[in-house]
N, C-alpha and C. Protein backbone atom coordinates (compact mmCIF):
# COMPACT_ATOMS: atom_id res chain seq x y z
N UNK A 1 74.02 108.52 142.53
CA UNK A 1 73.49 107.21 142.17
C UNK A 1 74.32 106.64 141.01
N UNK A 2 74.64 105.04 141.30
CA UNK A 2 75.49 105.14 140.17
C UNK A 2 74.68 103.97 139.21
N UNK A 3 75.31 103.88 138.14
CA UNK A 3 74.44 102.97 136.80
C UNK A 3 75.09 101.77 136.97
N UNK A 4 73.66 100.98 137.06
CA UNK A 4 74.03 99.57 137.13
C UNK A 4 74.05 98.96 135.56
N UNK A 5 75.66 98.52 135.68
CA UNK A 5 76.12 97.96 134.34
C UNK A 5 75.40 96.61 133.83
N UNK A 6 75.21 95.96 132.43
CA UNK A 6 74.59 95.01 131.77
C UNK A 6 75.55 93.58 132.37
N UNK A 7 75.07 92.90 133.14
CA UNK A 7 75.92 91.86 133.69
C UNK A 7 76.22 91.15 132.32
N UNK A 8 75.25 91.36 130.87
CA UNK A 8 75.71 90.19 130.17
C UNK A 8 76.34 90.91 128.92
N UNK A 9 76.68 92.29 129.82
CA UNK A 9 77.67 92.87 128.28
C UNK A 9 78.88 92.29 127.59
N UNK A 10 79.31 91.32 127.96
CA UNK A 10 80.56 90.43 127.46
C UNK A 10 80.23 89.08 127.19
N UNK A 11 78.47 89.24 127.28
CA UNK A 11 78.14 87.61 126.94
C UNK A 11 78.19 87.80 125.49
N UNK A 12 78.33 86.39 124.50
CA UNK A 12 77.99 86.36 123.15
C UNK A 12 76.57 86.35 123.02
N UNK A 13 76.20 86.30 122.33
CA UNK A 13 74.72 86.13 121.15
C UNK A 13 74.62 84.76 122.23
N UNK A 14 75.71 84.13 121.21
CA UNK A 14 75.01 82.31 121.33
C UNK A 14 75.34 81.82 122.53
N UNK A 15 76.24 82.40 123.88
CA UNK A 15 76.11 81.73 124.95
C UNK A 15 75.06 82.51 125.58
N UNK A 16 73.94 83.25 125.35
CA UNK A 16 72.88 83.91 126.14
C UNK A 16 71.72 83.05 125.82
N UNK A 17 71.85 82.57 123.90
CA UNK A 17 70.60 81.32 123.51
C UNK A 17 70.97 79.92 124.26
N UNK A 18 72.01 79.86 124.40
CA UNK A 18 72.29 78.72 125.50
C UNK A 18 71.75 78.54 126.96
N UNK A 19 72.14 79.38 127.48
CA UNK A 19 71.69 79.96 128.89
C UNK A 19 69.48 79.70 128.74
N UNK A 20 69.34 80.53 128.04
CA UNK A 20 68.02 80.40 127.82
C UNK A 20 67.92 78.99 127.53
N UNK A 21 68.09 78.40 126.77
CA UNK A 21 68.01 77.33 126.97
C UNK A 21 68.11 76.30 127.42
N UNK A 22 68.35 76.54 128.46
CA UNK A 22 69.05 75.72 129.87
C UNK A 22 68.27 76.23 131.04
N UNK A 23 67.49 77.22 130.54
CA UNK A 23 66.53 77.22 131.73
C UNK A 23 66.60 79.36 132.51
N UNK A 24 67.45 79.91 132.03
CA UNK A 24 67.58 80.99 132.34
C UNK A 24 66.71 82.07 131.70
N UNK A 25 65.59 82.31 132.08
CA UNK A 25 64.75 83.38 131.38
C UNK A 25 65.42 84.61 131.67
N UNK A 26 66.13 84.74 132.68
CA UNK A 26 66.44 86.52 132.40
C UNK A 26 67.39 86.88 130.97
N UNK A 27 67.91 86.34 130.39
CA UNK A 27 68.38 86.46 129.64
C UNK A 27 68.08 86.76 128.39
N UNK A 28 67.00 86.13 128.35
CA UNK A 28 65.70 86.49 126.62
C UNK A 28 65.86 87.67 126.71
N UNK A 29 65.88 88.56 127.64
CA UNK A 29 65.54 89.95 127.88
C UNK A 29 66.70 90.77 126.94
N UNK A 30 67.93 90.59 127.79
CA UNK A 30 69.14 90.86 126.74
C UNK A 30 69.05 91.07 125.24
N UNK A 31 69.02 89.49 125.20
CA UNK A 31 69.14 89.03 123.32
C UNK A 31 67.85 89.91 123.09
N UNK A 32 66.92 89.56 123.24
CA UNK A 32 65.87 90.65 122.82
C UNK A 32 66.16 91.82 122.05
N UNK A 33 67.10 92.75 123.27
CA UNK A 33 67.11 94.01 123.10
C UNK A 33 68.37 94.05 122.08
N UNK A 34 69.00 93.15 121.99
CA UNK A 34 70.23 93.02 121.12
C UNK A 34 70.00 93.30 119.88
N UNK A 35 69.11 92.05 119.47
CA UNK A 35 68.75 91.53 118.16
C UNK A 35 67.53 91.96 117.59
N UNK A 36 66.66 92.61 118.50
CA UNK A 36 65.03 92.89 117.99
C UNK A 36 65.12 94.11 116.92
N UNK A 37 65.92 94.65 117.20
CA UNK A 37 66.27 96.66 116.39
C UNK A 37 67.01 95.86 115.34
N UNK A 38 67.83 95.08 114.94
CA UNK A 38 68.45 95.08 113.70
C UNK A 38 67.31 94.03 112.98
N UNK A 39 66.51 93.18 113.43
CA UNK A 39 66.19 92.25 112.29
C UNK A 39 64.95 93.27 112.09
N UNK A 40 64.15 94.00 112.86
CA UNK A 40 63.17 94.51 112.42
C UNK A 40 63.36 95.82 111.38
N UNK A 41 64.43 96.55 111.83
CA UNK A 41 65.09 97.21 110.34
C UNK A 41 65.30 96.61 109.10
N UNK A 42 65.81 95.26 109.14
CA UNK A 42 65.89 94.01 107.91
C UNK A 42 64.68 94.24 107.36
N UNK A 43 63.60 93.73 108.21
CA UNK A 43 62.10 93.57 107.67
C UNK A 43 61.68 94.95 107.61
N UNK A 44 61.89 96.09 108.10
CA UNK A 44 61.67 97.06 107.64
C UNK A 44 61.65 97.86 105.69
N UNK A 45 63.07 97.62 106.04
CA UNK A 45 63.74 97.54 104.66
C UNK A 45 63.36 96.96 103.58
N UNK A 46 62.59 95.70 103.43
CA UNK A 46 62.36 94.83 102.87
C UNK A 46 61.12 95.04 102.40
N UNK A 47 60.27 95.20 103.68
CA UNK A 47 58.99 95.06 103.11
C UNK A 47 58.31 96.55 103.21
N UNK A 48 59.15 97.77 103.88
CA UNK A 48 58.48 98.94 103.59
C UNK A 48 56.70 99.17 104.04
N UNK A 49 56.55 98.12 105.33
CA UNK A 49 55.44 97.98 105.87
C UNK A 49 55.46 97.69 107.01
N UNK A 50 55.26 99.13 108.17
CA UNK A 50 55.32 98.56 109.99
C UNK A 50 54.75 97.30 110.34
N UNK A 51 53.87 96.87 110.07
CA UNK A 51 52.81 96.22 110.85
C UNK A 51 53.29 94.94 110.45
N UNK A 52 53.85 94.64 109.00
CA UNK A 52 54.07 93.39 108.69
C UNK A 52 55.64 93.31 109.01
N UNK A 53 56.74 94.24 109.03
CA UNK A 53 57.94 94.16 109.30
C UNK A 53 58.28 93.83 111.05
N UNK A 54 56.72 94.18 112.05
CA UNK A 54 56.52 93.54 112.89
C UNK A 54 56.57 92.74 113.25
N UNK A 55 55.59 91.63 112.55
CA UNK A 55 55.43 90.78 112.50
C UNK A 55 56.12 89.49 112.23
N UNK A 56 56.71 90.38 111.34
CA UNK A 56 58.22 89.09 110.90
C UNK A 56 59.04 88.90 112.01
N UNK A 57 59.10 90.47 112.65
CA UNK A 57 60.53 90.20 113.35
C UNK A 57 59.86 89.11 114.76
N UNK A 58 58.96 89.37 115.05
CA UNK A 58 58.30 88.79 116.25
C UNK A 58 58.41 87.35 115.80
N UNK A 59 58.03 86.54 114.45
CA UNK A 59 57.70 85.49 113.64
C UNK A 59 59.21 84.89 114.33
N UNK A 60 60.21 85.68 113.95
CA UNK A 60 61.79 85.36 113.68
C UNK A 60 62.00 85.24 115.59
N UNK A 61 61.78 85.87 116.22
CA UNK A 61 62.32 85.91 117.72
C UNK A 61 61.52 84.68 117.98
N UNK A 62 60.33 84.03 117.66
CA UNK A 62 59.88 83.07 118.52
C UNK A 62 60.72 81.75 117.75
N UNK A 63 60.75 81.98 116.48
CA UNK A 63 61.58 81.01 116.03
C UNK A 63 62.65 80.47 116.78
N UNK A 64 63.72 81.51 117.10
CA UNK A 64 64.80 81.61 117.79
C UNK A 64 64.86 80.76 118.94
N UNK A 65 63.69 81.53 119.83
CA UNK A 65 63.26 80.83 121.25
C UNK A 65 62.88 79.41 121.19
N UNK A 66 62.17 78.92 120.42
CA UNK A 66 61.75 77.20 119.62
C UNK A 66 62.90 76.39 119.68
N UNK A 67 64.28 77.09 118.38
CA UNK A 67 65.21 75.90 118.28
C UNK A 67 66.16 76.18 119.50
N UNK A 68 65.93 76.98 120.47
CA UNK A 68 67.24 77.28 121.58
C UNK A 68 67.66 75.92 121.85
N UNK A 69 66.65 75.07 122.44
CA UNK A 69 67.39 74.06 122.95
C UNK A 69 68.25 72.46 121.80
N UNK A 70 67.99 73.00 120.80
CA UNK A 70 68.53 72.32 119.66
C UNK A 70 69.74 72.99 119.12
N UNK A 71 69.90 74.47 119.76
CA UNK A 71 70.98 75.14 118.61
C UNK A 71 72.51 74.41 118.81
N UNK A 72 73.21 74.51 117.68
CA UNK A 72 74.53 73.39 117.95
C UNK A 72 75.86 74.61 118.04
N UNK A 73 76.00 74.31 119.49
CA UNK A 73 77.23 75.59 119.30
C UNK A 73 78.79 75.47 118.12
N UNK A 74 78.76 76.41 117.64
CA UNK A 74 79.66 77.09 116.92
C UNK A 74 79.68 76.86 115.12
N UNK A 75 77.78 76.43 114.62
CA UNK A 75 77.49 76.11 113.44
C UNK A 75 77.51 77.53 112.64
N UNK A 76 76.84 78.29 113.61
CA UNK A 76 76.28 79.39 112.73
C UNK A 76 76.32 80.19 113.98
N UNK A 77 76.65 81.71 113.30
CA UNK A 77 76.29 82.66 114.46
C UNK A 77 74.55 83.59 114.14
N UNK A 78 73.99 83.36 115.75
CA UNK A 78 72.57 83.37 116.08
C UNK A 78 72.28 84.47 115.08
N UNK A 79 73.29 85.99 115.25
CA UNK A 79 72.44 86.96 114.25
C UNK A 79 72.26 86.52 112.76
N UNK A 80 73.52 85.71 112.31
CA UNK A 80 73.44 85.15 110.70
C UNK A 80 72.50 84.48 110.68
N UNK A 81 72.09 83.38 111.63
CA UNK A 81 70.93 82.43 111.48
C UNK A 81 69.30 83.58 111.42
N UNK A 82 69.04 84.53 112.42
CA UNK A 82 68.47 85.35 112.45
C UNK A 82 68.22 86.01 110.95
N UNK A 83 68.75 86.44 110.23
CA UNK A 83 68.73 87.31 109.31
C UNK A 83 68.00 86.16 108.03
N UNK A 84 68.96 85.04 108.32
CA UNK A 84 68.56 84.28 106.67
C UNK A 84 66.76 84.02 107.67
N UNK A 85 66.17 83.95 108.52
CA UNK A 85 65.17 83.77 108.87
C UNK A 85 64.24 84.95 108.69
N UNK A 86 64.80 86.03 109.21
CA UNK A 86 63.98 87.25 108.22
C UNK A 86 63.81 87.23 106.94
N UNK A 87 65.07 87.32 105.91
CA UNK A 87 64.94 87.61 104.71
C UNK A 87 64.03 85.99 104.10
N UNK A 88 63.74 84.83 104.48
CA UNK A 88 62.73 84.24 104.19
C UNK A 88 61.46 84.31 104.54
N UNK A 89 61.01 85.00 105.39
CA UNK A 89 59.95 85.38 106.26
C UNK A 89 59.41 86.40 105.16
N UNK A 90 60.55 87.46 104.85
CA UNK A 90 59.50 88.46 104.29
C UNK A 90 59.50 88.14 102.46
N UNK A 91 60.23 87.04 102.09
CA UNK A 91 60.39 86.82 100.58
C UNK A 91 59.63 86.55 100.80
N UNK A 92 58.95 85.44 101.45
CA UNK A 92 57.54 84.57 101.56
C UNK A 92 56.50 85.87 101.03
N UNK A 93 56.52 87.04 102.12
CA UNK A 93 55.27 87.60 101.60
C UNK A 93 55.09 88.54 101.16
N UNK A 94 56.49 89.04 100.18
CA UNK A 94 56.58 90.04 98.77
C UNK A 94 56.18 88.90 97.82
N UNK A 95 56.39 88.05 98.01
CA UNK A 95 55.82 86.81 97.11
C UNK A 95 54.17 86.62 96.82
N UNK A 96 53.46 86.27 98.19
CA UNK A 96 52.18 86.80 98.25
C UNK A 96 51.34 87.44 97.64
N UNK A 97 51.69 89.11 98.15
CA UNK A 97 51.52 90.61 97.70
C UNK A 97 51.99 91.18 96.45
N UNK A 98 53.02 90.06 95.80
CA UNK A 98 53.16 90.82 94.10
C UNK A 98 52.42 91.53 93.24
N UNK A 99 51.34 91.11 93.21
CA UNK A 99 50.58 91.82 92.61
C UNK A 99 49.57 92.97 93.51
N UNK A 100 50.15 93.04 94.29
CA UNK A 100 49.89 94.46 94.87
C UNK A 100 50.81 95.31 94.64
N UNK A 101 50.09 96.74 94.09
CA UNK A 101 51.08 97.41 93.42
C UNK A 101 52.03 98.52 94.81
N UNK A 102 53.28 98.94 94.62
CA UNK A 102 54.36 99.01 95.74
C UNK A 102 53.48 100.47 96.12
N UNK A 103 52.43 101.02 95.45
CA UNK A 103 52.12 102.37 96.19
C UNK A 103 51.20 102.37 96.83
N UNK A 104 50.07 101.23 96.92
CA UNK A 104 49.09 101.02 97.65
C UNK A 104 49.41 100.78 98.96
N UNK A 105 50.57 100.47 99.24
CA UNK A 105 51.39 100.27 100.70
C UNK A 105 51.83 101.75 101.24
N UNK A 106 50.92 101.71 102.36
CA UNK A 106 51.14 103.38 103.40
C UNK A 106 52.43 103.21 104.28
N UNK A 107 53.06 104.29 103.43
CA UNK A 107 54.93 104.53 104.18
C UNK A 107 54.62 105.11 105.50
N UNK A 108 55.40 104.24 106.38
CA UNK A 108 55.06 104.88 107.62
C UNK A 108 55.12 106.62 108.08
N UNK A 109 54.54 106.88 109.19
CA UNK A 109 54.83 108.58 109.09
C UNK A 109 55.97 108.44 109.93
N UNK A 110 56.59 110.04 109.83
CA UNK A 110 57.86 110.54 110.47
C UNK A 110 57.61 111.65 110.46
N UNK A 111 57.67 112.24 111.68
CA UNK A 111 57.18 113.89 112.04
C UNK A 111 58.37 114.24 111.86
N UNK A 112 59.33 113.62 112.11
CA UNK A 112 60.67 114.66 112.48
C UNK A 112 61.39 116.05 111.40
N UNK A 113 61.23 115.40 110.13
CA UNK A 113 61.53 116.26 108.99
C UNK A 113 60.70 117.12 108.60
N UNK A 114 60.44 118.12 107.62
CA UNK A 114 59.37 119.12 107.16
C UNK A 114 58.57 118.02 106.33
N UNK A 115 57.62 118.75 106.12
CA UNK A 115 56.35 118.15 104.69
C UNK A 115 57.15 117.62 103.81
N UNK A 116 57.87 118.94 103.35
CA UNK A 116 58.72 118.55 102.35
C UNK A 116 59.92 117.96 101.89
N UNK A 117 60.79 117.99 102.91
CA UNK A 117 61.45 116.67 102.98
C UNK A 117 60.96 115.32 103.07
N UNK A 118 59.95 115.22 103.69
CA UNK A 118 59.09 113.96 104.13
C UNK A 118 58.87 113.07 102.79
N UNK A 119 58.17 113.99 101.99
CA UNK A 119 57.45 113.98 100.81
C UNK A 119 58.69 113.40 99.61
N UNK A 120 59.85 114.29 99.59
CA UNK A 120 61.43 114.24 99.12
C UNK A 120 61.72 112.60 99.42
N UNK A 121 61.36 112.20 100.67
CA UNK A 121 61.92 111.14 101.07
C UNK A 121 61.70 109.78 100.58
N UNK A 122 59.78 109.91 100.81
CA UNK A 122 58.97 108.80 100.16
C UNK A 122 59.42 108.52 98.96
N UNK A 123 59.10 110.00 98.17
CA UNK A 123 59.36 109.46 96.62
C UNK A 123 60.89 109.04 96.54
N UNK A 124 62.10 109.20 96.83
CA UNK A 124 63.36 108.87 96.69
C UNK A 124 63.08 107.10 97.70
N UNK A 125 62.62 106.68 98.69
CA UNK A 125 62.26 105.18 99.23
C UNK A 125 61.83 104.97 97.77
N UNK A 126 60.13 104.93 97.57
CA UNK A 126 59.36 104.82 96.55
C UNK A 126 60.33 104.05 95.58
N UNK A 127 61.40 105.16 94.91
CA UNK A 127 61.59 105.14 93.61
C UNK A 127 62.96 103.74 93.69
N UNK A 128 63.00 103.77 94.87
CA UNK A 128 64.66 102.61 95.25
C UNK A 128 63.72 101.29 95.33
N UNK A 129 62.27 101.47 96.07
CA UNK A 129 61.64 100.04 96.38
C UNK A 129 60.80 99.51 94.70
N UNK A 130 60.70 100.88 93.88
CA UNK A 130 60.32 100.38 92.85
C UNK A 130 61.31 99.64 91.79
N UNK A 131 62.55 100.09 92.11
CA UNK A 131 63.77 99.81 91.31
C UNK A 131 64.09 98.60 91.66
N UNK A 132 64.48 98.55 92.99
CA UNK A 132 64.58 97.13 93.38
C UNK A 132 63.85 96.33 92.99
N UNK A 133 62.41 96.59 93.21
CA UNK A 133 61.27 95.20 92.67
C UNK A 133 61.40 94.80 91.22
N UNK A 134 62.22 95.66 90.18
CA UNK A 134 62.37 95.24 89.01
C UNK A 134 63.79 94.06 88.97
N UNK A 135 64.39 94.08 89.93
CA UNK A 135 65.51 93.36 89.96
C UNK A 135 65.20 91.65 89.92
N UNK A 136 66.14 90.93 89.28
CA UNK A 136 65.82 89.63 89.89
C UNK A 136 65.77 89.52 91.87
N UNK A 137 64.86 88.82 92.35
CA UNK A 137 64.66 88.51 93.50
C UNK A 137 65.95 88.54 94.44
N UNK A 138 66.88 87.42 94.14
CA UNK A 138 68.58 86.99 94.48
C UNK A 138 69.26 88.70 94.29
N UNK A 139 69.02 89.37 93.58
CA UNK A 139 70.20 90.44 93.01
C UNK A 139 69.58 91.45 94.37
N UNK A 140 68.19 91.62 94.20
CA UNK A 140 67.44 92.47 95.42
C UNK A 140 67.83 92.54 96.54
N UNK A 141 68.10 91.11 97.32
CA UNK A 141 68.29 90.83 98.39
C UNK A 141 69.66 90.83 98.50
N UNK A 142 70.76 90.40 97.88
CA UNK A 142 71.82 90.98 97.79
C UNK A 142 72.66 92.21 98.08
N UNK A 143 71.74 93.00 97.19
CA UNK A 143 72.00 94.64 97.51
C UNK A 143 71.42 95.33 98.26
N UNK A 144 70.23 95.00 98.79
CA UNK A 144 69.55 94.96 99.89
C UNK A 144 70.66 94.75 101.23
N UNK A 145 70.69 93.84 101.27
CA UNK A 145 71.51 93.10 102.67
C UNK A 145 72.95 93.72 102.56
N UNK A 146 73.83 94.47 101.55
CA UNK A 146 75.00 95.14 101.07
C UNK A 146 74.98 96.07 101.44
N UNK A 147 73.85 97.14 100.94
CA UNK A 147 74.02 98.02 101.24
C UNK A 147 72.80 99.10 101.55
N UNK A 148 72.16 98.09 102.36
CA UNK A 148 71.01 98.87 103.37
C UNK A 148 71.59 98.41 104.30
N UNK A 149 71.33 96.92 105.11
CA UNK A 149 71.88 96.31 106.06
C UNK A 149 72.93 96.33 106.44
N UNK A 150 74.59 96.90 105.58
CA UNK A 150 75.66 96.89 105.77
C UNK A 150 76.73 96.20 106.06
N UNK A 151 75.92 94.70 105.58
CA UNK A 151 77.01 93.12 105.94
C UNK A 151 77.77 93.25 105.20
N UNK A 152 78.50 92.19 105.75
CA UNK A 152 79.83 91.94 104.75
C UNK A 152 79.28 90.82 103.41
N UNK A 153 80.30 90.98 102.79
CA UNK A 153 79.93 89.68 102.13
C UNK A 153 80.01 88.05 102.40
N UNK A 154 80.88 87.83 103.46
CA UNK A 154 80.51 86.45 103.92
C UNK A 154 79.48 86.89 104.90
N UNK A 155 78.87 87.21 105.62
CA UNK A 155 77.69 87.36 106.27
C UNK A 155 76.03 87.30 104.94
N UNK A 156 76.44 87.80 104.11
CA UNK A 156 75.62 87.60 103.27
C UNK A 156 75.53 86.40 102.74
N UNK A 157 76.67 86.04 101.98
CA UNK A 157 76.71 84.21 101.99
C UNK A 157 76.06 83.60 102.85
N UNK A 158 76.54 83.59 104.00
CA UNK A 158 75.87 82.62 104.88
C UNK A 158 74.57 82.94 105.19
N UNK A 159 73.75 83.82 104.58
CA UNK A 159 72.44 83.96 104.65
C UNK A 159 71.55 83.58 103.92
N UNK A 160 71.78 83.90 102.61
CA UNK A 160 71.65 83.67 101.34
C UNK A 160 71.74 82.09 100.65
N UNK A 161 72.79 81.30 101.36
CA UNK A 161 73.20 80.25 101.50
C UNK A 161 74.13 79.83 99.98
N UNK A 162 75.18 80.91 99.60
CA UNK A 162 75.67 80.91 98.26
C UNK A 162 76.93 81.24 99.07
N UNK A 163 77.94 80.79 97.76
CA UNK A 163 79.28 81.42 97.66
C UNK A 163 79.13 83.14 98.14
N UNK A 164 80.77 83.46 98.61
CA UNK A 164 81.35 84.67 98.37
C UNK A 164 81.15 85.55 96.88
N UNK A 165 81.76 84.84 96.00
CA UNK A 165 82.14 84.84 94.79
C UNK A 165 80.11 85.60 93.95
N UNK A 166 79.90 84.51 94.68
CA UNK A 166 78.17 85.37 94.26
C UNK A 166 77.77 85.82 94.95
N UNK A 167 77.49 85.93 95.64
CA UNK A 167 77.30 87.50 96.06
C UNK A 167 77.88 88.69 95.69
N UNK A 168 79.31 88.66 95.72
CA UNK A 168 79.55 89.88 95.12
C UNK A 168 79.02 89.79 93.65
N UNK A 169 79.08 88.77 92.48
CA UNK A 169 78.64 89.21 91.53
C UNK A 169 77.45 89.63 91.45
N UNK A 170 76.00 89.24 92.63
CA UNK A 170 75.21 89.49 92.12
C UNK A 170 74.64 90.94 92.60
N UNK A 171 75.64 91.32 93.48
CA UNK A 171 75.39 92.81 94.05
C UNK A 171 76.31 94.06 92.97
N UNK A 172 77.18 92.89 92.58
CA UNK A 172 77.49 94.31 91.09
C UNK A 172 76.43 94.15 90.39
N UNK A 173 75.85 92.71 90.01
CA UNK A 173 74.97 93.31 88.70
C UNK A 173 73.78 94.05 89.14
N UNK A 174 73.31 93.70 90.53
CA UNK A 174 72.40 94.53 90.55
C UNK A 174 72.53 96.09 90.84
N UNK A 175 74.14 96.38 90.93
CA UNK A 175 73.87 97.96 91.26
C UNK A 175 73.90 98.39 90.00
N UNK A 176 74.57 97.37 88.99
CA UNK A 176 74.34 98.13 87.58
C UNK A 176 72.89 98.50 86.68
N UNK A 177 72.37 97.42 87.06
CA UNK A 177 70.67 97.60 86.89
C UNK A 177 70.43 98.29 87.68
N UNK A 178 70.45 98.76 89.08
CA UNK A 178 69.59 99.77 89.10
C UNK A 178 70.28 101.21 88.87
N UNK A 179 71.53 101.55 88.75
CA UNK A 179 71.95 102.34 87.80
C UNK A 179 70.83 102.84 86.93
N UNK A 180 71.43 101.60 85.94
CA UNK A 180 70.14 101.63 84.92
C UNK A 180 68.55 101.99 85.14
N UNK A 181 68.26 101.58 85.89
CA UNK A 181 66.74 101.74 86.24
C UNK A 181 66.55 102.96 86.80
N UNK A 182 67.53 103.69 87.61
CA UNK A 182 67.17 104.87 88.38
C UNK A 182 68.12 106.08 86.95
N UNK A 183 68.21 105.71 85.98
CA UNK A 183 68.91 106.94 85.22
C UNK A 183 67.98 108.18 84.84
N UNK A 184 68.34 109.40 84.86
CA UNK A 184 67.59 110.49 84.63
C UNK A 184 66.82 110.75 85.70
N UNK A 185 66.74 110.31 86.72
CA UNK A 185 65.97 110.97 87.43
C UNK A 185 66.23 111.29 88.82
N UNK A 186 67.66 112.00 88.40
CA UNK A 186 68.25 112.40 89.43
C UNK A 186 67.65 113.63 89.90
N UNK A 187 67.39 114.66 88.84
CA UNK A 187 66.47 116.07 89.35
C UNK A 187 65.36 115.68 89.46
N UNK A 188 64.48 115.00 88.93
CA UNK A 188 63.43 114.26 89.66
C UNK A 188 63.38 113.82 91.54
N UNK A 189 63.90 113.25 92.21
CA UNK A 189 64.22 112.84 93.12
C UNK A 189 65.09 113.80 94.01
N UNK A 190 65.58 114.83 93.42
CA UNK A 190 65.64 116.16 94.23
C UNK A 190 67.53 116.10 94.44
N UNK A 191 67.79 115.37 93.92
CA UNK A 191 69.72 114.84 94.50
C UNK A 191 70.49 115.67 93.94
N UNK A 192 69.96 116.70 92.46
CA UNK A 192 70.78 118.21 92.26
C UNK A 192 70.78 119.16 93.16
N UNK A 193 69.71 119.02 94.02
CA UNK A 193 69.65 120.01 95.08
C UNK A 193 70.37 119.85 96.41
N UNK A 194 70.52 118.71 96.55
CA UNK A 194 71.35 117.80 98.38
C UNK A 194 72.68 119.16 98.03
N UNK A 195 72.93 119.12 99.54
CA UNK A 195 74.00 119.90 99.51
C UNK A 195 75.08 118.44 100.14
N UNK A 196 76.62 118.75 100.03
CA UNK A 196 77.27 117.62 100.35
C UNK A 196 77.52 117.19 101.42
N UNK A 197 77.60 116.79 101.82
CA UNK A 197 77.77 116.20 103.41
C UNK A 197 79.15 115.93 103.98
């Protein structure tokens, strides 16, 4: 039996939101599966909450589906447009929830590791989502989107809706703050013990 290949593996992003928008539903299906795993990791990342990092991403895909038949080819590419739509989705509601404190929020489970790695893990998330929240907002999302998400820096620009030039500055200053913020508690957080990789 042989495997039937993705007819739209050589399609772009934005000629599949086209297509859909022109009337082709098989295609949502695709982009779906394209784009649903990276923005919901975004909102994952971000907000350190399944149910609401859900929600965003679902918030963000219907969005998508809404402006299809308005999108203007070759303004913006769909995942960049995608992302600056997450990372406002979930500023909106770390904004909200501020004064909910970051531990009252239940880290999702993961069987896969021991107790104790598990446990290793939270508190090392924990101690990065607490660090981060001390950051200015802009510097967060910055280093956030740098180096969780793994964009470049013009992909971040165009999300962010800033220069090159800032972004990188504001992802140095924030790795220097959290430098700062995470100092000494490296044997705390278990990272004398990691063996090297």
């Amino acid at each position: 039996m042989t495997a039937v290949s993705d007819p739209y593996a050589h399609t772009s992003d934005e000629a599949l939101l086209l297509a859909y928008a022109k009337g082709d539903p098989r295609v949502a299906e695709t982009l779906t599966l394209r784009l649903l795993p990276r923005i919901l990791a975004q909102a994952m990342r971000m907000l350190a909450d399944k149910t609401e990092a859900e929600d965003v991403a679902q918030d963000a895909m219907l969005r998508l589906w809404r402006i299809a038949p308005d999108w203007r080819q070759g303004e913006a590419q769909v995942t960049t447009w995608l992302y600056r739509v997450v990372a406002n989705l979930c500023t909106d509601r770390l904004r909200k929830r501020r004064h909910v404190a970051l531990d009252a929020v239940a880290e999702p489970p993961d069987s896969t590791p021991s107790v104790a790695a598990q446990m290793q893990t939270r508190a090392r998330l924990r101690a990065l989502s607490d660090a981060l929240a001390q950051l200015p907002e802009r510097q967060a999302q910055a280093v956030a989107l740098r180096h969780l998400e793994g964009l470049s820096n013009p992909q971040i620009a165009a999300i962010m809706d800033i220069s090159v030039t800032s972004v990188e500055s504001l992802t140095a200053r924030g790795k220097r703050a959290l430098a700062a913020i995470m100092a000494g508690r490296k044997a705390e957080l278990g990272y004398d013990n990691d063996e090297p990789t």
